[in-house]
PDB file of N, CA and C in Angstrom:
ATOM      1  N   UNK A   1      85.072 113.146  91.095  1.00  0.00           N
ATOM      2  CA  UNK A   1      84.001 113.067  92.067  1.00  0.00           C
ATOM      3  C   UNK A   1      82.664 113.151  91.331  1.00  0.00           C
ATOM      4  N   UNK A   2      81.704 112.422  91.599  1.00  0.00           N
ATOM      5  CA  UNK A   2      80.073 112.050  91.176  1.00  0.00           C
ATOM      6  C   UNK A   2      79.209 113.921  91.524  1.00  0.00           C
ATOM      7  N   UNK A   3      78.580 114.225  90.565  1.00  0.00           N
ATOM      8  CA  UNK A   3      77.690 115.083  90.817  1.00  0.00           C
ATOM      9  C   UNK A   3      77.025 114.851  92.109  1.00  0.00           C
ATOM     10  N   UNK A   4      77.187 115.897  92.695  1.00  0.00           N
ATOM     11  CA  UNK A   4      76.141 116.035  93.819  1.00  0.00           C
ATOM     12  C   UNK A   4      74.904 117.114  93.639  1.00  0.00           C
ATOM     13  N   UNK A   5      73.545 116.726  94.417  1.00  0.00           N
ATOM     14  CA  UNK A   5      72.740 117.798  94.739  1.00  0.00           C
ATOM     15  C   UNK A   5      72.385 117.410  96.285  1.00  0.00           C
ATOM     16  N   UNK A   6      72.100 119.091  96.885  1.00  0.00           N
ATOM     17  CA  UNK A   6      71.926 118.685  97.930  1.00  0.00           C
ATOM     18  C   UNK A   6      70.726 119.080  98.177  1.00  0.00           C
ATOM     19  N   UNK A   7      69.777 118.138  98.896  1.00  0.00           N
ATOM     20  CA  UNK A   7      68.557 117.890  99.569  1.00  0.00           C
ATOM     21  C   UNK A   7      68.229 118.214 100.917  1.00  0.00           C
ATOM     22  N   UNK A   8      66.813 118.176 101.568  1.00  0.00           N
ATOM     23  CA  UNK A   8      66.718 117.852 102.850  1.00  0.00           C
ATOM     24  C   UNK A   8      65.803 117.137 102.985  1.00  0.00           C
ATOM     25  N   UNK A   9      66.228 116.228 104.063  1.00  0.00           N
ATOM     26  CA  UNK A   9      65.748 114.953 104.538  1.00  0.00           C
ATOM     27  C   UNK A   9      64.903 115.372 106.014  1.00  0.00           C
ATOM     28  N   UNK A  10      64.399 114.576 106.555  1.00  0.00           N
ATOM     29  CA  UNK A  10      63.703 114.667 107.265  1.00  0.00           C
ATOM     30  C   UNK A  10      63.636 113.347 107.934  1.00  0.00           C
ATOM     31  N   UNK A  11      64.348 112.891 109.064  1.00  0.00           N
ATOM     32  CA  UNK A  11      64.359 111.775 110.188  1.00  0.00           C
ATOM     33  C   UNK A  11      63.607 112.134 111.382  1.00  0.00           C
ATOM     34  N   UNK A  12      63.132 111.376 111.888  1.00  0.00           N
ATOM     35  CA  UNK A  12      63.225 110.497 113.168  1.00  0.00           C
ATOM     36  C   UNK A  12      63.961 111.656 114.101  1.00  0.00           C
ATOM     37  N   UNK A  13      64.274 111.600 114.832  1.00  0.00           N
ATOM     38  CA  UNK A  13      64.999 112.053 115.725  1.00  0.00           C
ATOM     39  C   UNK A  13      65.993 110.928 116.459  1.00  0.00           C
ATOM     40  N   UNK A  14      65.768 109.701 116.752  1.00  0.00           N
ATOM     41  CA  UNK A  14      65.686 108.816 117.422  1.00  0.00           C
ATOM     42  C   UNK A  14      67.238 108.289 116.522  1.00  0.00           C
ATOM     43  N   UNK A  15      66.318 108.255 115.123  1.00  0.00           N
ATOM     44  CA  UNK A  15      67.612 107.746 113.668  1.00  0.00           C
ATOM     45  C   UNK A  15      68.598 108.353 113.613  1.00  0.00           C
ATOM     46  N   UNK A  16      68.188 109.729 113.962  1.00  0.00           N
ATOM     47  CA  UNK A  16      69.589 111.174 113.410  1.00  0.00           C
ATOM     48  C   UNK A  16      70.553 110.622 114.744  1.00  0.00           C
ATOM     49  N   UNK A  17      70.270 110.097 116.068  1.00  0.00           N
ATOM     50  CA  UNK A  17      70.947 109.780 116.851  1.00  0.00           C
ATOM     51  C   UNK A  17      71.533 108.996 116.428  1.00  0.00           C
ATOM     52  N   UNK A  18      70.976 107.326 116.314  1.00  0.00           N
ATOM     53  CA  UNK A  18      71.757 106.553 116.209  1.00  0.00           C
ATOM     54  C   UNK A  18      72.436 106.414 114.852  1.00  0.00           C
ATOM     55  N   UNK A  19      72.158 107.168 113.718  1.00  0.00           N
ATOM     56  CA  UNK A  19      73.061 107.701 112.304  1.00  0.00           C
ATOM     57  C   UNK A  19      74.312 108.434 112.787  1.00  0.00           C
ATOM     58  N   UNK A  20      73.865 109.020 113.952  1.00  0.00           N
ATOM     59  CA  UNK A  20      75.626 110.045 114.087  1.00  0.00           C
ATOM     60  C   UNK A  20      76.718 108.925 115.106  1.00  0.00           C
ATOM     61  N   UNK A  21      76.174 107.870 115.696  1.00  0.00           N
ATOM     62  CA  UNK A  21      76.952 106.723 116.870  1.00  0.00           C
ATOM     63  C   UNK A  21      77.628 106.450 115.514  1.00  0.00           C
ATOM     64  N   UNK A  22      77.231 106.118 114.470  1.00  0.00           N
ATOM     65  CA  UNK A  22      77.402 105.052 113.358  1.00  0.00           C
ATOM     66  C   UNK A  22      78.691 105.780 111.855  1.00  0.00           C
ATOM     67  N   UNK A  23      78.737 107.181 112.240  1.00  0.00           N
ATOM     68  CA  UNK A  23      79.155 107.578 110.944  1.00  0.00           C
ATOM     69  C   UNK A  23      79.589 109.309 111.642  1.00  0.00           C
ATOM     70  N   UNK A  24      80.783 109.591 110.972  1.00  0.00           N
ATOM     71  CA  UNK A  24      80.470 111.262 110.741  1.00  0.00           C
ATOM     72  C   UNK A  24      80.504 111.548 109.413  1.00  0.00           C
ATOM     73  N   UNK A  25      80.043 110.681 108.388  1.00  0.00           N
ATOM     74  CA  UNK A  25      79.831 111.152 106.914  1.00  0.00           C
ATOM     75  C   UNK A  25      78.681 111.110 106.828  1.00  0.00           C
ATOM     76  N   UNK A  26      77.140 111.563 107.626  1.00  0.00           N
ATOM     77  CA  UNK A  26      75.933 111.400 107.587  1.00  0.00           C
ATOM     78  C   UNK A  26      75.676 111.020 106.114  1.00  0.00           C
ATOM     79  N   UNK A  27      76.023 111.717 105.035  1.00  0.00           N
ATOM     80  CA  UNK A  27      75.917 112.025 103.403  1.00  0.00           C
ATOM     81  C   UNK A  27      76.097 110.813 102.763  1.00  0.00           C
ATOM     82  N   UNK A  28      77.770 110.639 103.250  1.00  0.00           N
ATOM     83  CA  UNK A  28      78.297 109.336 102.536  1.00  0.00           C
ATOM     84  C   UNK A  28      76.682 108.020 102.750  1.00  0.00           C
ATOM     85  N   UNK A  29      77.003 107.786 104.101  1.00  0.00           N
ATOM     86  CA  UNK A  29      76.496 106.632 104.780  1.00  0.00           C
ATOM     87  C   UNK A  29      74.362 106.786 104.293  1.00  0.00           C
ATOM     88  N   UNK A  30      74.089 107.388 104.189  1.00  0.00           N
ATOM     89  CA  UNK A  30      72.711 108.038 103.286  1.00  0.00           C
ATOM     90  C   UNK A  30      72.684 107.746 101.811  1.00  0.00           C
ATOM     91  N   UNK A  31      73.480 108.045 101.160  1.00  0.00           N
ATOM     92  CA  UNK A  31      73.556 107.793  99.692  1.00  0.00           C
ATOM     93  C   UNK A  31      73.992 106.024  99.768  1.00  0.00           C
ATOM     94  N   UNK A  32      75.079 105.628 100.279  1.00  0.00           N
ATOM     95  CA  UNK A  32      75.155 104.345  99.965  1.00  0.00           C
ATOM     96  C   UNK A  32      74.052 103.572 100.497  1.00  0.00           C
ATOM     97  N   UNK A  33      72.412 103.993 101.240  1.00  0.00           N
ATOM     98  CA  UNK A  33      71.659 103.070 102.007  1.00  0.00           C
ATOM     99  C   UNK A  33      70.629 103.798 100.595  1.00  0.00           C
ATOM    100  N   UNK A  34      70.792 104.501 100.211  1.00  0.00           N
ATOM    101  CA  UNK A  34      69.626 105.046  98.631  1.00  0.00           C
ATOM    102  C   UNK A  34      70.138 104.365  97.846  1.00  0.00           C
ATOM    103  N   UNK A  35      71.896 103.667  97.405  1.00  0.00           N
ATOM    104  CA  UNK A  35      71.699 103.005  96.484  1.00  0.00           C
ATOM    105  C   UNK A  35      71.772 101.667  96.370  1.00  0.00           C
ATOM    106  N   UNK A  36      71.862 101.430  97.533  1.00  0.00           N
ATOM    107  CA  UNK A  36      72.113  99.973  97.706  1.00  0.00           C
ATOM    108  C   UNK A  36      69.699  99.490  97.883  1.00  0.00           C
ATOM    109  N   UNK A  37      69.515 100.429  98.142  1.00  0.00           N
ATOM    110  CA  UNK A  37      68.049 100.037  98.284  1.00  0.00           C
ATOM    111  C   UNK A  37      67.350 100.459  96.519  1.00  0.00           C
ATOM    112  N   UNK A  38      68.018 100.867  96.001  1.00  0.00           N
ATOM    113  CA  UNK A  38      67.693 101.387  94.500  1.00  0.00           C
ATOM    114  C   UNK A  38      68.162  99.693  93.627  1.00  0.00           C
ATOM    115  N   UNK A  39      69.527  99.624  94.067  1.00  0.00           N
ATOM    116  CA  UNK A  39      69.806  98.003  93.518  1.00  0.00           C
ATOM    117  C   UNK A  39      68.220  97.067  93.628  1.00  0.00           C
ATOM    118  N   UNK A  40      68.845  97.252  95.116  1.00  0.00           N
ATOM    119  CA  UNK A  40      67.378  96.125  95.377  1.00  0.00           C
ATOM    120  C   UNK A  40      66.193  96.169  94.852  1.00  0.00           C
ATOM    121  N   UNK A  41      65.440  97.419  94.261  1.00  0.00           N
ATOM    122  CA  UNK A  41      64.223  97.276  93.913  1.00  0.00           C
ATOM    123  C   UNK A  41      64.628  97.199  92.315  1.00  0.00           C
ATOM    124  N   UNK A  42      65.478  97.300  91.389  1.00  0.00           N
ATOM    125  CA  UNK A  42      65.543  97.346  90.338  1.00  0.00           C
ATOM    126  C   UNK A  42      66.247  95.522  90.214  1.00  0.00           C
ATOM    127  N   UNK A  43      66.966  95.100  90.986  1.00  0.00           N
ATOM    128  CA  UNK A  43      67.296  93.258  91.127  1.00  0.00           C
ATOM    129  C   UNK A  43      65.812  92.971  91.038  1.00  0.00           C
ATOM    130  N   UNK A  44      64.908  93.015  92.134  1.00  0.00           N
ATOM    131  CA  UNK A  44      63.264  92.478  92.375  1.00  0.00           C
ATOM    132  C   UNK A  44      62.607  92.408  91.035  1.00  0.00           C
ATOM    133  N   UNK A  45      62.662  93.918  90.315  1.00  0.00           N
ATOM    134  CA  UNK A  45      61.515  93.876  88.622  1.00  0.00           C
ATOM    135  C   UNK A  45      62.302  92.921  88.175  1.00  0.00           C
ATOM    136  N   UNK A  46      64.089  92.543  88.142  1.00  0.00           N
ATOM    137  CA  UNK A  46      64.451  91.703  86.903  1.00  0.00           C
ATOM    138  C   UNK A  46      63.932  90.138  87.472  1.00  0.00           C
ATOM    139  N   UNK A  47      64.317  90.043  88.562  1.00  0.00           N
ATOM    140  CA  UNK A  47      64.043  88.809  89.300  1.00  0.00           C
ATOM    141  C   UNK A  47      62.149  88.526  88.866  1.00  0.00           C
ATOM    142  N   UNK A  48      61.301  89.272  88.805  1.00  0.00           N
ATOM    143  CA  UNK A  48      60.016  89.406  88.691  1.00  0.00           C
ATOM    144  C   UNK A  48      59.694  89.316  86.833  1.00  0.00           C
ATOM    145  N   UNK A  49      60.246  90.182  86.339  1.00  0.00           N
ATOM    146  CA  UNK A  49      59.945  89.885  84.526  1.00  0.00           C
ATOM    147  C   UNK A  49      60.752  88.818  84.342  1.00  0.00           C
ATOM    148  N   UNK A  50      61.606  88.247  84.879  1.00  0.00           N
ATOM    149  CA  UNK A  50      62.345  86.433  84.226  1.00  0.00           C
ATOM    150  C   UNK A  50      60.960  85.810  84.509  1.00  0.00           C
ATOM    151  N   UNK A  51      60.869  85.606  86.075  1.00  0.00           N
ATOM    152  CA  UNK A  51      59.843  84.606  86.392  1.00  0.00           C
ATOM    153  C   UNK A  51      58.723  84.564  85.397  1.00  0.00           C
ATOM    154  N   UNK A  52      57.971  85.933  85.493  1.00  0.00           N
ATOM    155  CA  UNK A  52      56.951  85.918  84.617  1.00  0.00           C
ATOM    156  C   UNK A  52      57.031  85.354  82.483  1.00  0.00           C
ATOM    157  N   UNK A  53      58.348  85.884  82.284  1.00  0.00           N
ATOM    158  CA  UNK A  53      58.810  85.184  81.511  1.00  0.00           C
ATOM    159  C   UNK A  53      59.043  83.736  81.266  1.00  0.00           C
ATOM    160  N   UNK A  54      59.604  83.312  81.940  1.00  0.00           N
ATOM    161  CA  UNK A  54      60.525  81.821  82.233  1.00  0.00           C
ATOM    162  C   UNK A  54      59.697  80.898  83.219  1.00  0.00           C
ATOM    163  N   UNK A  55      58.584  81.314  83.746  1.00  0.00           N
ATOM    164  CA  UNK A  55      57.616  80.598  84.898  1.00  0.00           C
ATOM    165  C   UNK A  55      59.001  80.829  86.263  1.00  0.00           C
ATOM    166  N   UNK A  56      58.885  80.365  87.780  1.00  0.00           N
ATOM    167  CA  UNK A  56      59.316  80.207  88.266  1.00  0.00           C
ATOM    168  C   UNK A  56      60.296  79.641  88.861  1.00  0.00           C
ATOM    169  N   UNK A  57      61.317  80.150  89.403  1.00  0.00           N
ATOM    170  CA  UNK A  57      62.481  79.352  89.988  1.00  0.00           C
ATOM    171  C   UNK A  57      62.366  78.185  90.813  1.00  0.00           C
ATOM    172  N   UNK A  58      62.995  77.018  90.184  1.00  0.00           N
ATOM    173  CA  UNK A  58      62.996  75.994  90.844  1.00  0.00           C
ATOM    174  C   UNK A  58      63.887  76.060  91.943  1.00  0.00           C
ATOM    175  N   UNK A  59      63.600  74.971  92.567  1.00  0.00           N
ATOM    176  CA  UNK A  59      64.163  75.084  93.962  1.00  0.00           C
ATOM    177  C   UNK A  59      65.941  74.469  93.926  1.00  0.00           C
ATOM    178  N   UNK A  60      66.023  73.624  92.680  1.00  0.00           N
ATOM    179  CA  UNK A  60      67.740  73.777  92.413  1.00  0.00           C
ATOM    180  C   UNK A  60      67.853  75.334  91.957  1.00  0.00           C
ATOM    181  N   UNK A  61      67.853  75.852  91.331  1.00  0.00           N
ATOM    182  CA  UNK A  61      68.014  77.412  90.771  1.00  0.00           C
ATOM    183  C   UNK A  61      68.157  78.092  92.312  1.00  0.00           C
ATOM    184  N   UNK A  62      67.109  78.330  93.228  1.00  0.00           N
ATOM    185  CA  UNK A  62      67.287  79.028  94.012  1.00  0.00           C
ATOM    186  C   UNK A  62      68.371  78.840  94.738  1.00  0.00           C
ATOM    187  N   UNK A  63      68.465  77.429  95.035  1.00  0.00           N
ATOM    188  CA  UNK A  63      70.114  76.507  96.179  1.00  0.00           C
ATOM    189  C   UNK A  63      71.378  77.294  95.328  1.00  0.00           C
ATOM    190  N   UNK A  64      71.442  77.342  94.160  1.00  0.00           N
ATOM    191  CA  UNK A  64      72.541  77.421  93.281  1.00  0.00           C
ATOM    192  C   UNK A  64      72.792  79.281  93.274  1.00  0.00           C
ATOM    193  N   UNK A  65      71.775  79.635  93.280  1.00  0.00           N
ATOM    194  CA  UNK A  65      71.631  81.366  93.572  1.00  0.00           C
ATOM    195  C   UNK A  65      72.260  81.461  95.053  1.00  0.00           C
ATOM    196  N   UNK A  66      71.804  80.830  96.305  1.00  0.00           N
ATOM    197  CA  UNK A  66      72.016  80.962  97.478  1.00  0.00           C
ATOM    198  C   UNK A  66      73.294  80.961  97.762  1.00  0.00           C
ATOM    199  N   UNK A  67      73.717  79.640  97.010  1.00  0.00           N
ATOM    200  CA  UNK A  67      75.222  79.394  97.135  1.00  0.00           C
ATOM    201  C   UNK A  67      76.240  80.144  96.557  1.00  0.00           C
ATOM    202  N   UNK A  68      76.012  80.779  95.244  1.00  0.00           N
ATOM    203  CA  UNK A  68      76.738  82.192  94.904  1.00  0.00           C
ATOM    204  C   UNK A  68      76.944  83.645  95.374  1.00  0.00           C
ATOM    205  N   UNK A  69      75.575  83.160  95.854  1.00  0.00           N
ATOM    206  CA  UNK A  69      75.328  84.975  96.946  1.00  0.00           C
ATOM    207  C   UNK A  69      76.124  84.878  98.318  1.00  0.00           C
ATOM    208  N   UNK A  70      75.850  83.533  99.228  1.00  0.00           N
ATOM    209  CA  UNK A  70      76.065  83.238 100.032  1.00  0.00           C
ATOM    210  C   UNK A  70      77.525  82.010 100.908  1.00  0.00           C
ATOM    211  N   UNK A  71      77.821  81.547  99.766  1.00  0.00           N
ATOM    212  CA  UNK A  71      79.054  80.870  99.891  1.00  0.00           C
ATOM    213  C   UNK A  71      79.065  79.881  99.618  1.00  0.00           C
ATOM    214  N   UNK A  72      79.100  78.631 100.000  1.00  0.00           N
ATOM    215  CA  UNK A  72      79.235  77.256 100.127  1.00  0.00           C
ATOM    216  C   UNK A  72      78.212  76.386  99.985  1.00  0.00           C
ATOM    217  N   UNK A  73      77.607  75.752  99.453  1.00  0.00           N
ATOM    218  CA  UNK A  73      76.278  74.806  99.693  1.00  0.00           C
ATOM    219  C   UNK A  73      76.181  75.119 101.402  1.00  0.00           C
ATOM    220  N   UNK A  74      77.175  74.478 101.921  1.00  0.00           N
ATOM    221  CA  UNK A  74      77.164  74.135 103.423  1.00  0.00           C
ATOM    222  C   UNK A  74      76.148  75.556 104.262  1.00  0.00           C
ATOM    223  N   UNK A  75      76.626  76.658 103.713  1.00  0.00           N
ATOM    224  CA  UNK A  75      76.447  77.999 104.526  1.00  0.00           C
ATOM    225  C   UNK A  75      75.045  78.540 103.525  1.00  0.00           C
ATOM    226  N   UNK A  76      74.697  77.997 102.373  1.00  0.00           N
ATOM    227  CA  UNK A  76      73.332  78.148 101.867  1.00  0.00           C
ATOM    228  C   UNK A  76      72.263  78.007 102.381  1.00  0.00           C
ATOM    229  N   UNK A  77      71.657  76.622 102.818  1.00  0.00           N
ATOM    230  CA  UNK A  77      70.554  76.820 103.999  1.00  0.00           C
ATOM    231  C   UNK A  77      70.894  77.493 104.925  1.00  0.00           C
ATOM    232  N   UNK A  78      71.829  77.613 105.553  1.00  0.00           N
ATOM    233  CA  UNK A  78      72.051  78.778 107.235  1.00  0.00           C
ATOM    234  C   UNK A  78      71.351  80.352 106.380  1.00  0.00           C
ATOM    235  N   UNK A  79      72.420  80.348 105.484  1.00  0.00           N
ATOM    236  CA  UNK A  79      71.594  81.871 105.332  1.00  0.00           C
ATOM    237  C   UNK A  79      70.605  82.183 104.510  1.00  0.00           C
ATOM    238  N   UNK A  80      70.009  80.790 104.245  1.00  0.00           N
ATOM    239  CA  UNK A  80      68.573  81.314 103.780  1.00  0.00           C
ATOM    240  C   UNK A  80      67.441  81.407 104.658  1.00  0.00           C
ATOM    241  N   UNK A  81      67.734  80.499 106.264  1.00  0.00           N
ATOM    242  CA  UNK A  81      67.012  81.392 107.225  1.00  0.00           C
ATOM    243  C   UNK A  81      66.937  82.243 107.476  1.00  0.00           C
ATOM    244  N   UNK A  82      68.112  83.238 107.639  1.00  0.00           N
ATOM    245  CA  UNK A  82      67.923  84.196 107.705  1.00  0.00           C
ATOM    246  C   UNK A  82      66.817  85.398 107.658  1.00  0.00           C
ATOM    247  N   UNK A  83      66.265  84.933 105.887  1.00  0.00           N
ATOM    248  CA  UNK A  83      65.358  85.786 105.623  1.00  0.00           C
ATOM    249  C   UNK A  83      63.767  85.430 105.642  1.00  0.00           C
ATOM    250  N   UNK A  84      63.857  84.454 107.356  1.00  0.00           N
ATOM    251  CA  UNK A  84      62.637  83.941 107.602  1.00  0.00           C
ATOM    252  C   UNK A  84      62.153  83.058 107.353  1.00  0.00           C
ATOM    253  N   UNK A  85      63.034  82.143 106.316  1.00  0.00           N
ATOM    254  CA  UNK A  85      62.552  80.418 106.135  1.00  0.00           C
ATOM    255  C   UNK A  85      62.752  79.734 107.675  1.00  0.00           C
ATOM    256  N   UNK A  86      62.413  78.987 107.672  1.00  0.00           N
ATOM    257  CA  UNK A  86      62.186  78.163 108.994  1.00  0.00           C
ATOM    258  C   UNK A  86      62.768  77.188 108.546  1.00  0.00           C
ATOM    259  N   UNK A  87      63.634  75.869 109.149  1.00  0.00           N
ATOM    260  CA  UNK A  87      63.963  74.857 108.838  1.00  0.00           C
ATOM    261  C   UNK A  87      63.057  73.745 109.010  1.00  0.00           C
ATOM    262  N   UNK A  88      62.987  72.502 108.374  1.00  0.00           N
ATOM    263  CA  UNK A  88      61.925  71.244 108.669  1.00  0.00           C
ATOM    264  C   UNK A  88      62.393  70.326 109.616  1.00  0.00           C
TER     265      UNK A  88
END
């Protein structure tokens, strides 16, 4: 088992509700949303020092990223709306 320390947090009231509909491992389900958001900002600097390195991702690079993250060419544009592209 991973070292633990234990903390206190401080929610919402509103959150601590709908956190307990969702889970009775409050802990578990908390740590995996700290590290899955820790990924993400440490993916962003590498994604950010290439570019600045390498100039910017072309728009094959990005399709070809989409399609690994996301599945299929076919299901690549669908879920790159997702994150607010608009279609033409």
């Amino acid at each position: 088992m991973a070292d633990t320390t234990r903390i206190t947090v401080t929610l919402p009231t509103e959150q601590v509700a709908e956190l307990k509909k969702l889970t009775d491992n409050v802990s578990g389900y908390v740590a995996e949303a700290v590290a899955r958001q820790i990924r993400h900002q440490l993916l962003g600097a590498d994604l950010r020092a290439h570019a600045e390195e390498h100039g910017a991702f072309s728009e094959e690079e990005m399709e070809r990223a989409r399609g690994r993250i996301f599945g299929n060419a076919g299901n690549a544009g669908n879920a790159g709306n997702e994150g607010g592209a608009s279609a033409a």
